[in-house]
Protein backbone atom coordinates (compact mmCIF):
# COMPACT_ATOMS: atom_id res chain seq x y z
CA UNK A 1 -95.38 49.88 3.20
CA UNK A 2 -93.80 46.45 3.30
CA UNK A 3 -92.61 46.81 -0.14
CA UNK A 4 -91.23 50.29 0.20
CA UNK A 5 -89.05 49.05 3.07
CA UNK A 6 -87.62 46.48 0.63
CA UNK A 7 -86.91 48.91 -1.73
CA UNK A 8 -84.83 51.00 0.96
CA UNK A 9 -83.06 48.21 2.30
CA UNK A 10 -82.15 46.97 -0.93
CA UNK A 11 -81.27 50.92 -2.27
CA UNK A 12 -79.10 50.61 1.36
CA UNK A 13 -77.23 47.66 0.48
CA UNK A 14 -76.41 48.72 -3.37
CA UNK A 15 -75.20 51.54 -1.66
CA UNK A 16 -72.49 50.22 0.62
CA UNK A 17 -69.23 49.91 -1.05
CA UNK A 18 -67.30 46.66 -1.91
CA UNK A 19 -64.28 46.09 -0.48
CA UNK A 20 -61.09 45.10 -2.72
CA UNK A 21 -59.89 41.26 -1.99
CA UNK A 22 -56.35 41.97 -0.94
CA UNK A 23 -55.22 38.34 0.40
CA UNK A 24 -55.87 37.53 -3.38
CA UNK A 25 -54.02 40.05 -4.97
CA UNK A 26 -50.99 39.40 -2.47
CA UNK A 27 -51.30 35.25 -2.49
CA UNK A 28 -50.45 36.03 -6.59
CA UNK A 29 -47.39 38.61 -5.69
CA UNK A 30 -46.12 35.64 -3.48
CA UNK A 31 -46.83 32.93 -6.08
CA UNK A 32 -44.85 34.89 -9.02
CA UNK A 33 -41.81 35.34 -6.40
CA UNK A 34 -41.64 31.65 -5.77
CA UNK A 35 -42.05 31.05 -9.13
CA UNK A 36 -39.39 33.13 -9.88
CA UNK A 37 -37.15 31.98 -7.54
CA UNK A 38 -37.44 28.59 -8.41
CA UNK A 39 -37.07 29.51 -12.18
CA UNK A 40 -34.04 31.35 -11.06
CA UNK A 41 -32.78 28.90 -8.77
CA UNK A 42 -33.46 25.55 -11.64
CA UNK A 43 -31.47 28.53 -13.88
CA UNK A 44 -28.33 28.34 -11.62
CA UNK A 45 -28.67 24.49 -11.12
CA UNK A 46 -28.53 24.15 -14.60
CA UNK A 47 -25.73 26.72 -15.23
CA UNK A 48 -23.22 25.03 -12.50
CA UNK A 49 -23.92 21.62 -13.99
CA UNK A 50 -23.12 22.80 -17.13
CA UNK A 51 -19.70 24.59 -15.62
CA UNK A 52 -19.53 21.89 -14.01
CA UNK A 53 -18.85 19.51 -16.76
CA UNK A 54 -15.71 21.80 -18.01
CA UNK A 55 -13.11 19.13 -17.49
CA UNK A 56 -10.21 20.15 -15.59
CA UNK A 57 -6.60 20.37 -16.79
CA UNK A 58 -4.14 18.12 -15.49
CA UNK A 59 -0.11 18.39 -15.75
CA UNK A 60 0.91 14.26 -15.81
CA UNK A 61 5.31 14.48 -17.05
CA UNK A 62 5.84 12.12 -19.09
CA UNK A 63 7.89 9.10 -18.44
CA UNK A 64 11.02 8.09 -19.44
CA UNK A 65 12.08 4.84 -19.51
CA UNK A 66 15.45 3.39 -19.23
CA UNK A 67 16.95 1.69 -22.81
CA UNK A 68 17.45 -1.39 -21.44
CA UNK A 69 14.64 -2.36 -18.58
CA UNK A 70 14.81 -4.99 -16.24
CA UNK A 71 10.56 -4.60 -16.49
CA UNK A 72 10.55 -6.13 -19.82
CA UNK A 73 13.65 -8.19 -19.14
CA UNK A 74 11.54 -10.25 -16.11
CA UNK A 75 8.60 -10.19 -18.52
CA UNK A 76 10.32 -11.91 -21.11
CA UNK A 77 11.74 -14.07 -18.01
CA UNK A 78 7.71 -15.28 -16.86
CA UNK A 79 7.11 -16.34 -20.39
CA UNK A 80 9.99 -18.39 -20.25
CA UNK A 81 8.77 -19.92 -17.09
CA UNK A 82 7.80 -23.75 -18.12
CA UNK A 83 4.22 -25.16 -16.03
CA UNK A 84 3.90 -21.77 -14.67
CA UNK A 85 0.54 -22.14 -12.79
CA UNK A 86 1.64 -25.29 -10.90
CA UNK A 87 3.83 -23.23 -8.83
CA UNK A 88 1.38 -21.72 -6.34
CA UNK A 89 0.49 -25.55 -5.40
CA UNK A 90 4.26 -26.14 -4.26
CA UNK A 91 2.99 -23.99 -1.22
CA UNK A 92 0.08 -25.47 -0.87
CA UNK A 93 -0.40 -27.85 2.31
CA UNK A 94 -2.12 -30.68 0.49
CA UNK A 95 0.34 -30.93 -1.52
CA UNK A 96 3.30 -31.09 1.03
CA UNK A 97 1.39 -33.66 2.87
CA UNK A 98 0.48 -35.53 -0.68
CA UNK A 99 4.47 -35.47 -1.06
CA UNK A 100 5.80 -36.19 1.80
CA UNK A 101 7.84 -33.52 2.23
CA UNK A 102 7.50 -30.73 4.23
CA UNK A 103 10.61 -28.15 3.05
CA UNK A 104 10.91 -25.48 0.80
CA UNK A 105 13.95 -27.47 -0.56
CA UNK A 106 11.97 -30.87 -1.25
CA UNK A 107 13.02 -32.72 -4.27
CA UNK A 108 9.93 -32.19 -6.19
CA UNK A 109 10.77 -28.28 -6.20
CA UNK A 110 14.28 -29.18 -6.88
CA UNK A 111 13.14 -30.35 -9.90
CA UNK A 112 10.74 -27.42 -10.81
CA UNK A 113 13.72 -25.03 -10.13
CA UNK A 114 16.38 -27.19 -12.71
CA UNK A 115 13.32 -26.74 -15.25
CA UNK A 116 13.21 -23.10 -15.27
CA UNK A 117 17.00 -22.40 -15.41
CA UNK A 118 16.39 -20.22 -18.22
CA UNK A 119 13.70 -18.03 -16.61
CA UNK A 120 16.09 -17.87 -13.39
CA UNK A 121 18.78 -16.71 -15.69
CA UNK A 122 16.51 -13.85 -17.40
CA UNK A 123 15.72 -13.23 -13.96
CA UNK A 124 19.20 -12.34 -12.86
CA UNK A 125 20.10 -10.40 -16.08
CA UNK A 126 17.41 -7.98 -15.00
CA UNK A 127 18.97 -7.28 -11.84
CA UNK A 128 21.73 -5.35 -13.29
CA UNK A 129 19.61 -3.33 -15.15
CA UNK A 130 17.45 -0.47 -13.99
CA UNK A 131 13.62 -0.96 -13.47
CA UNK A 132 10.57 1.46 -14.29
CA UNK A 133 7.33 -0.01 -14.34
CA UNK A 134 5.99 1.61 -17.45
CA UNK A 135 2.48 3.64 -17.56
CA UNK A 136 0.52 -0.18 -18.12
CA UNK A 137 -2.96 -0.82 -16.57
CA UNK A 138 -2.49 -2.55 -13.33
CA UNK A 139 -4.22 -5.61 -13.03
CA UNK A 140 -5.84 -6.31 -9.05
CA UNK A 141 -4.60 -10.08 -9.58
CA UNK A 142 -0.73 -8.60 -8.73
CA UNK A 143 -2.41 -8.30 -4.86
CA UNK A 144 -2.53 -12.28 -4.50
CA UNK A 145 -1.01 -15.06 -6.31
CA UNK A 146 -1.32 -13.82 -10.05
CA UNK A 147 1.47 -11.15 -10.47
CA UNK A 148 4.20 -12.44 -12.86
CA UNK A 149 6.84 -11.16 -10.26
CA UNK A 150 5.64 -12.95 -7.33
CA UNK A 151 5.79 -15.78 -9.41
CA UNK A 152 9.44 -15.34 -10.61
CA UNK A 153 10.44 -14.43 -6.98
CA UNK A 154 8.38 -17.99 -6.04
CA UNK A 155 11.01 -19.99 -7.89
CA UNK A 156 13.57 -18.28 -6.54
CA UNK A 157 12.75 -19.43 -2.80
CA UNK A 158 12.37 -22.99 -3.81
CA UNK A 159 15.64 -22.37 -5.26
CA UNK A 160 17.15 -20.77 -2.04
CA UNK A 161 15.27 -23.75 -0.24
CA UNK A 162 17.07 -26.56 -2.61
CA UNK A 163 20.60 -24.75 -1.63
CA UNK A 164 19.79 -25.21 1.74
CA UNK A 165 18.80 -28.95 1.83
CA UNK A 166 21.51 -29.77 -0.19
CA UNK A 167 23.80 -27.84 2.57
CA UNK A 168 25.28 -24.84 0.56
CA UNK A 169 24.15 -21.92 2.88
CA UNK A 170 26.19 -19.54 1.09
CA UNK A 171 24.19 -20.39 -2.54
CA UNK A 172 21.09 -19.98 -0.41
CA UNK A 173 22.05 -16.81 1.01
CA UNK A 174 22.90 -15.04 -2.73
CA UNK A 175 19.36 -16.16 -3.94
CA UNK A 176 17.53 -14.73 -0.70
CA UNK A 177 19.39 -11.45 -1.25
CA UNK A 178 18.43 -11.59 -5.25
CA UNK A 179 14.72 -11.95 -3.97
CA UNK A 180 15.67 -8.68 -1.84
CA UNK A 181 16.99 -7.01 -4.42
CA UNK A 182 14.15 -7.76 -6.82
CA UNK A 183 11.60 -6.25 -4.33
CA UNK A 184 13.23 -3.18 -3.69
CA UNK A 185 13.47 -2.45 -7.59
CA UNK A 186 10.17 -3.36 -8.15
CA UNK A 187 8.52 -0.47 -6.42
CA UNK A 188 10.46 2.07 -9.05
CA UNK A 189 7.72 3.97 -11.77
CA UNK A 190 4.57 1.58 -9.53
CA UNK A 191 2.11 3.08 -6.99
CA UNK A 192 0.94 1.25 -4.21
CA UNK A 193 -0.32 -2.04 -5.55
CA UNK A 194 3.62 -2.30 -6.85
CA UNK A 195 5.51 -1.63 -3.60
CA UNK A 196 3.24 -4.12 -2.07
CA UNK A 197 3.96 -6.73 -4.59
CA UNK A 198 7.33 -5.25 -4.04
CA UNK A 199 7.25 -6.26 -0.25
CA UNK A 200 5.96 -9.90 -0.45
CA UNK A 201 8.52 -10.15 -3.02
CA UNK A 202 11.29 -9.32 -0.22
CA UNK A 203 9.43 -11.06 2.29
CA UNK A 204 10.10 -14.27 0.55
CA UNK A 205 14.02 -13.20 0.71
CA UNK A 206 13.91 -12.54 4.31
CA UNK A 207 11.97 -15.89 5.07
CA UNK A 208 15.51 -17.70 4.53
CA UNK A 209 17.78 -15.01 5.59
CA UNK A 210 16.79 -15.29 9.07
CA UNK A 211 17.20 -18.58 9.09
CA UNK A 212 20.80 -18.57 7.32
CA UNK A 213 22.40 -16.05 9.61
CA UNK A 214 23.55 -18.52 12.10
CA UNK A 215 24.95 -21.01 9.08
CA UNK A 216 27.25 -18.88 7.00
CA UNK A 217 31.07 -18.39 7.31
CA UNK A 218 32.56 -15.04 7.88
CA UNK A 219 33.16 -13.81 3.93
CA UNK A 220 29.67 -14.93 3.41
CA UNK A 221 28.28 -12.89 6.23
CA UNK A 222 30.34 -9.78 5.47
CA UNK A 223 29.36 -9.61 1.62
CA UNK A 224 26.10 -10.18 2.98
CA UNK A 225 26.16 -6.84 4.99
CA UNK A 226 27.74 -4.87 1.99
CA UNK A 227 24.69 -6.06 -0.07
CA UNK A 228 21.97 -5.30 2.49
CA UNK A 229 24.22 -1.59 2.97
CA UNK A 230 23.66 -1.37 -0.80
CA UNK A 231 20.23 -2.31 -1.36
CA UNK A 232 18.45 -0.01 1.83
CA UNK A 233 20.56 2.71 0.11
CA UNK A 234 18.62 2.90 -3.27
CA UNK A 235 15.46 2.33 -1.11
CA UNK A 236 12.70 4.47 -3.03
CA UNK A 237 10.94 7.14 -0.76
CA UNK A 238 7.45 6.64 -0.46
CA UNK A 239 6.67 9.97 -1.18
CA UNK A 240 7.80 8.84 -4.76
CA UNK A 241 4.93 6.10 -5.07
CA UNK A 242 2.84 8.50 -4.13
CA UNK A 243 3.42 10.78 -6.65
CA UNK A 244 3.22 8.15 -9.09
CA UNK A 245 0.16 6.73 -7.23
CA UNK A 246 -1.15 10.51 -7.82
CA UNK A 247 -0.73 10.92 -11.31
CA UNK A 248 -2.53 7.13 -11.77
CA UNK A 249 -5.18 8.98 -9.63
CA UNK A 250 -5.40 11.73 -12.12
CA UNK A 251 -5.60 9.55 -14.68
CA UNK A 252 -8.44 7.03 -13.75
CA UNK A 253 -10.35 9.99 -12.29
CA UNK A 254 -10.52 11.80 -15.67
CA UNK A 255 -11.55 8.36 -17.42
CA UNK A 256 -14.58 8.88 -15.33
CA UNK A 257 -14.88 12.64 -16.04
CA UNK A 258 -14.74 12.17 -19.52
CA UNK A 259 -17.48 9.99 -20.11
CA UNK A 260 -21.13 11.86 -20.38
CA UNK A 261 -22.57 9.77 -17.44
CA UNK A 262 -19.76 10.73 -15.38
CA UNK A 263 -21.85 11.78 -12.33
CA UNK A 264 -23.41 7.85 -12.63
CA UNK A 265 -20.21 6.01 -13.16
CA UNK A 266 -18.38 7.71 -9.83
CA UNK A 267 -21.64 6.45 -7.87
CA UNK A 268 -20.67 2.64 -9.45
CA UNK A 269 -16.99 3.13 -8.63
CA UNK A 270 -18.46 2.77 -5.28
CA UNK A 271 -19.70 -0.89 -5.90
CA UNK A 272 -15.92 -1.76 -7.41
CA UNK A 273 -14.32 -0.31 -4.31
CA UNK A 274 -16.64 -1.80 -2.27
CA UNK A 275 -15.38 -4.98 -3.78
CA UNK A 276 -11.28 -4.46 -3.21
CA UNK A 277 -12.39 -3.76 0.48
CA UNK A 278 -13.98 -6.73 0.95
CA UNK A 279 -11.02 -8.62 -0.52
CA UNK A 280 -8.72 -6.03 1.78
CA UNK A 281 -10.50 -7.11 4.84
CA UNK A 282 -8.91 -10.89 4.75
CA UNK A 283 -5.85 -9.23 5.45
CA UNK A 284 -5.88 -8.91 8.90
CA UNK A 285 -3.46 -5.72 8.91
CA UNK A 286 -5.06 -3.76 6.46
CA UNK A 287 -8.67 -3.87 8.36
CA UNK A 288 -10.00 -3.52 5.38
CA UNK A 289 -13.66 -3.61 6.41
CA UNK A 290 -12.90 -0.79 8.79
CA UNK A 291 -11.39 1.34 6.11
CA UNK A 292 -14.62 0.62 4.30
CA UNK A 293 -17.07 1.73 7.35
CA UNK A 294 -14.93 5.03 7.54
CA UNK A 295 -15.36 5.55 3.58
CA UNK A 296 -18.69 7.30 4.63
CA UNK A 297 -19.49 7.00 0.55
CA UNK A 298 -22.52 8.16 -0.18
CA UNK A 299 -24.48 5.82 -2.93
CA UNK A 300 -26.36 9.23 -3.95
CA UNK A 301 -25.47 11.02 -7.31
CA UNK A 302 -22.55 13.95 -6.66
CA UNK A 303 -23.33 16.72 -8.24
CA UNK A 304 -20.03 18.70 -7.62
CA UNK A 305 -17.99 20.26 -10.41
CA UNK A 306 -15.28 17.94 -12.08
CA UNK A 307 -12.28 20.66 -11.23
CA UNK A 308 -13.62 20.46 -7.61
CA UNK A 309 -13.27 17.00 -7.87
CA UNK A 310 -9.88 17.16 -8.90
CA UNK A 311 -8.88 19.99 -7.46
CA UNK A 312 -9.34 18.27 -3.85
CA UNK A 313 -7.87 14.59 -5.21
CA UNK A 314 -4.45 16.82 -6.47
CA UNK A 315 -4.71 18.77 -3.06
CA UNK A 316 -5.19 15.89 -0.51
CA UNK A 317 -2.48 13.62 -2.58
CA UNK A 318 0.17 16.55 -2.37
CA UNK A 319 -0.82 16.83 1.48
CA UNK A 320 0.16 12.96 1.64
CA UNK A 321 3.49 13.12 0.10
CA UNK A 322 5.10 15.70 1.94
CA UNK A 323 4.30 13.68 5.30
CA UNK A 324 5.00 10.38 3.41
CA UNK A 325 8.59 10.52 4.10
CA UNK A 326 8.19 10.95 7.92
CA UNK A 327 9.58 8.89 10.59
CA UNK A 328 8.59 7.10 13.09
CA UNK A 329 5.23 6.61 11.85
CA UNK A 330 1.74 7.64 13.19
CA UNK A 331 0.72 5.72 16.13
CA UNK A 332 -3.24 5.83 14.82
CA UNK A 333 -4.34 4.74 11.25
CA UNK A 334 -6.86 7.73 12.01
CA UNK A 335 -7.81 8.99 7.94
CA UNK A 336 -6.98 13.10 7.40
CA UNK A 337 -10.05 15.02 7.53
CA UNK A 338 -10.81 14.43 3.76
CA UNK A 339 -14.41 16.04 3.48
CA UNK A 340 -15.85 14.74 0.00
CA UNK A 341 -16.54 11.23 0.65
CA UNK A 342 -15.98 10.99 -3.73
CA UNK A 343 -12.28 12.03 -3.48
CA UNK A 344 -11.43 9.47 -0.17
CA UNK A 345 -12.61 7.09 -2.64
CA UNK A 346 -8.91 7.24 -4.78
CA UNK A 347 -6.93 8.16 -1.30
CA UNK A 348 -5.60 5.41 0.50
CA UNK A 349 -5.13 5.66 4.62
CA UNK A 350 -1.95 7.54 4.85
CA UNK A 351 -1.21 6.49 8.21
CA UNK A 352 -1.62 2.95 7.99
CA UNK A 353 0.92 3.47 4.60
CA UNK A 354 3.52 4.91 6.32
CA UNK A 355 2.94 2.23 9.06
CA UNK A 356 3.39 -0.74 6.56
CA UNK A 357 6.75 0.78 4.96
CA UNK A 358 8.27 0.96 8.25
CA UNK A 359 6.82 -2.49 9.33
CA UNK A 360 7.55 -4.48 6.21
CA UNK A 361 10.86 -2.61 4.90
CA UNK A 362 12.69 -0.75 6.38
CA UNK A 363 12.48 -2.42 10.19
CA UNK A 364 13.56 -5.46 9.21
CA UNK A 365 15.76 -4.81 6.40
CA UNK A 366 18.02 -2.83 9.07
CA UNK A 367 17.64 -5.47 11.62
CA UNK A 368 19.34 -7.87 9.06
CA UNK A 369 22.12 -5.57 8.51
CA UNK A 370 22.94 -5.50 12.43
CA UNK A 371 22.50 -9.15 12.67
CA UNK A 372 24.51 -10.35 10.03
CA UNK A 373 27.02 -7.83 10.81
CA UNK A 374 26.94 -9.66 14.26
CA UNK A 375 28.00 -12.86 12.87
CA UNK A 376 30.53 -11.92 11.26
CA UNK A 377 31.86 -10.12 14.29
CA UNK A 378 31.29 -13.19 16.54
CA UNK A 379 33.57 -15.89 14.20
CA UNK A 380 35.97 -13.04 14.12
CA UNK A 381 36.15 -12.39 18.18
CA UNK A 382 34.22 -16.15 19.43
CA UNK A 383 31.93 -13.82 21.34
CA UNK A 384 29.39 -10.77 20.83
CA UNK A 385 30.12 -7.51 21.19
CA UNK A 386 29.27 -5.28 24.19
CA UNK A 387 27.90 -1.93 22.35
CA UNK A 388 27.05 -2.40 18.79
CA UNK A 389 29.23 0.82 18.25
CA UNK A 390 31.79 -1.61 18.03
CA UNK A 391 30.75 -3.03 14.71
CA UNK A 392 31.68 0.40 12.72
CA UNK A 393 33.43 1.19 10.66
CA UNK A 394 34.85 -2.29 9.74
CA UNK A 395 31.54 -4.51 10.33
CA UNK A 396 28.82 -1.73 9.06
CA UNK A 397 29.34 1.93 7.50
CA UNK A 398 26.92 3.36 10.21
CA UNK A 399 24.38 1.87 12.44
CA UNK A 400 21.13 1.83 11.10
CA UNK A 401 18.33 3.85 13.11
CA UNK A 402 14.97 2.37 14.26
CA UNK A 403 12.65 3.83 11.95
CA UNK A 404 9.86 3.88 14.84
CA UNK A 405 12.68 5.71 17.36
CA UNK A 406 14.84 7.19 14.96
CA UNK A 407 16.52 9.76 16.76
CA UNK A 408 17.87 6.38 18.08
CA UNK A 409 19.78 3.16 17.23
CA UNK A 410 18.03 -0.30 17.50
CA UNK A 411 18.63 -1.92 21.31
CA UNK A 412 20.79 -4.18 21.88
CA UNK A 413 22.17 -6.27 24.91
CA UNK A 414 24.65 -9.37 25.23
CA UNK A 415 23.00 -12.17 27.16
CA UNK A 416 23.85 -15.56 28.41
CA UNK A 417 22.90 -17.48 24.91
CA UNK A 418 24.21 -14.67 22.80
CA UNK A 419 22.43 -11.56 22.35
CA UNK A 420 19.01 -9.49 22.25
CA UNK A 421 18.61 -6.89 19.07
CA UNK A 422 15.02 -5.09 18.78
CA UNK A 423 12.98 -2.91 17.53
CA UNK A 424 11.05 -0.73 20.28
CA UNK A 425 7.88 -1.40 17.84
CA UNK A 426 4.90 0.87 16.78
CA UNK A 427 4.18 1.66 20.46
CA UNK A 428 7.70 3.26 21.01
CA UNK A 429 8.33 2.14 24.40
CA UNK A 430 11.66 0.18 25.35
CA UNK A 431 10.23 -3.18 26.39
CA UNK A 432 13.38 -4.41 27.78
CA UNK A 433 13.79 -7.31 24.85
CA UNK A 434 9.27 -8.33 25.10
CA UNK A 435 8.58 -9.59 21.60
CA UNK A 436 4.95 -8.41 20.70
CA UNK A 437 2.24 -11.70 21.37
CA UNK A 438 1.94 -14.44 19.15
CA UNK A 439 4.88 -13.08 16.92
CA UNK A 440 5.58 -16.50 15.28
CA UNK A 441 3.72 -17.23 11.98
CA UNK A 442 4.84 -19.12 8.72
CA UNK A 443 5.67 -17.99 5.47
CA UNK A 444 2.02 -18.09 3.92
CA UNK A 445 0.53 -16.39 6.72
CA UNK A 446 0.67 -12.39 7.21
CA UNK A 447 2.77 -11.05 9.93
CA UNK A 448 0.68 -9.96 13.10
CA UNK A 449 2.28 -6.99 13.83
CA UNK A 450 0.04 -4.25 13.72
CA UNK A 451 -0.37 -0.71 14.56
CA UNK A 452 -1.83 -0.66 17.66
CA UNK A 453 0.67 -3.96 18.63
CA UNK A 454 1.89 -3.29 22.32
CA UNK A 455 6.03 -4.94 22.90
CA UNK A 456 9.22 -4.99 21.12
CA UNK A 457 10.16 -6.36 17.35
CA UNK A 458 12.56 -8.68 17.66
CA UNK A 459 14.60 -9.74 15.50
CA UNK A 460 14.55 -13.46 14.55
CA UNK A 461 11.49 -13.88 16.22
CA UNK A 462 8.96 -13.17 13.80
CA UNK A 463 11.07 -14.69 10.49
CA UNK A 464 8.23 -13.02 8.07
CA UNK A 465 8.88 -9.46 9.13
């Protein structure tokens, strides 16, 4: 009995159907998917990389260069120069103190200058010429003490300085205007890093012509005006640097594209930025270190497409020159909204650029113009004039406008020791004559006026502007 009970129990059991394993059978459907997918999706990956590689086309005009070209004219003029690296130590304190002298016009830079007659001479010859920088590798060293023009333009303030001590103000004034005249050209075919060089180069010049106004006779004063009149009137546009300064862009960026690493050697560009912002943070204007935090590069890989890449550099540099030319400047150095952190890496702060050309050219080349037109006025009449209207036409052509108001003139006011003439500064409000804090500094050291400064710019009382 017991076995026959086994036997129906087992009979039962071979009896009952088994049921199908579904979770299996759908776990596999969901496994091919995913496989698919991701063979799909490493398909694409692959694909856009590839497309991505296409290099893009750019459209760079050539450039034409003049027949005769004050560029290789002052070239030819730094070879000529004789002990050219002792000249940075003429400005160096030490050396002053080793000396004993303490003026641009000491005799030991007397000397230098009478050595280097010929390079002076070379110097001048290019100034009649036209300039285009021609499409030459820049090298970083022109941002300190190593570019050959800053050294030509060197010589020529200890030669302004030696007119001076030896008491011929007029001499002194035709050098400072040469320096002037030299910086002004100098930004012609260059991008940034040559209008810079360009301003120190006319900073020198205006170190001495601020302190020459109030020493030269009437026809001295007066061909001074028609000189400053000529040079602010070939004054290049910065939108033009920046559309030379975009066409360097496209240049160096497709250096990078073209190599096969290219994705690699933008994330190492990083590291050689990273290096001319720590350089641009000793320059207390430039905040370079802030620029830097707000570069928001990441140190990843980008795996964009190289026409992207391009695409966006062409598209944010076009944005910049069409406000380039734009007065008064912006009162932020705020950067655009430039999304890829890999094209903000070839776009300088526009703002702060536009803020520096008004700052360091065109305020107080215009200032000079009113000032020196003063003088002459004042030896004419033994007193200062009421209105600066007065001065036009027979002092100045027009009155120059203040680039940071410049639906206005620059103020002006007659006071008891002669007169007040200012700039209403980056903030735009009429100070009544307050020159912006600690607005005295020497030659070597930067000017302080920055753009976030709160007062007036004054003329004469920051000599470096």
């Amino acid at each position: 009995m017991k076995q026959e009970t086994e036997a129906v129990t087992y009979q039962g059991l071979a009896a009952v159907p088994r049921k199908p394993r579904r979770w299996l059978a759908r776990a596999r459907t969901v496994v091919l998917a995913l496989a698919s997918a991701c063979a799909l999706s490493a398909g694409a990956f692959w694909g856009y990389l590839r497309w991505g590689d296409i290099n893009p086309e750019i459209h760079i005009p050539p450039q034409v260069l003049p027949k005769v070209n004050a560029y290789d004219t002052w070239e030819r003029a730094w070879a000529a120069i004789k002990d050219e690296k002792s000249i940075i130590n003429f400005f160096e304190p030490a050396v002053l103190a080793a000396t004993g002298e303490s003026s641009v016009g000491g005799r030991v830079r007397a000397d230098y200058v009478t050595r280097n007659r010929e390079a002076l001479a070379l110097l001048r010859q290019g100034l009649l010429q036209e300039y285009v920088r021609p499409n030459v590798p820049i090298d970083l060293d022109e941002m300190n003490d190593g570019g050959h023009q800053r050294q030509l333009a060197r010589i020529m303030t200890m030669e302004a300085g030696a007119y001076d001590a030896a008491g011929q103000a007029g001499h002194a004034l035709e050098t400072a205007l040469d320096m002037l005249q030299m910086g002004a050209m100098v930004a012609r075919g260059n991008g940034t890093i040559g209008r810079m060089v360009g301003m120190a180069i006319q900073n020198f010049g205006r170190f001495h012509l601020w302190r020459l106004v109030d020493r030269v006779d009437r026809a001295a004063a007066t061909s001074a005006v028609k000189r400053l009149e000529a040079i602010t009137s070939t004054h290049l546009p910065l939108s033009e640097t920046l559309r030379h300064e975009m066409y360097d862009g496209q240049s160096e960026i497709m250096k990078i594209l073209q190599k096969r690493a290219w994705r690699d050697e933008l994330r190492k560009t990083y590291f050689e930025i990273e290096g001319v912002m720590s350089y641009l943070s000793s320059i207390p204007f430039l905040k370079g270190g802030d620029f830097l935090s707000r570069l928001g590069l990441s140190k990843g890989i980008y795996y964009g497409a190289k026409r992207e890449l391009m695409g966006e550099y062409v598209q944010e540099m076009e944005r910049q020159i069409a406000d380039a030319d734009k007065l008064p400047p912006p009162q932020t150095d705020a950067d655009a909204d430039v999304p890829n952190p890999y094209v903000r890496m070839f776009v300088m702060n526009n703002g702060l650029r536009r803020f520096l050309e008004a700052k360091n050219t065109l305020v107080p080349n215009r200032l000079l113009i009113v000032k020196y037109a003063l003088r002459a006025y004042f030896l004419d009449h033994n007193e200062y004039p009421q209105d600066l209207s007065v001065l036009v036409p027979q002092y100045l052509s027009s009155l120059p406008r203040d680039p940071f108001r410049p639906e206005q003139t620059f103020c002006y006011k007659r006071t008891p020791m002669g007169y007040l003439l200012y700039s209403v500064g980056p903030d735009r409000l009429d100070q009544g004559g307050a020159p912006i804090k600690n607005s005295t500094e020497s030659l070597r050291k930067y000017p302080p006026l920055l753009i976030e400064s709160v007062g007036d710019v004054v003329a004469g009382a920051n000599p470096t502007l």
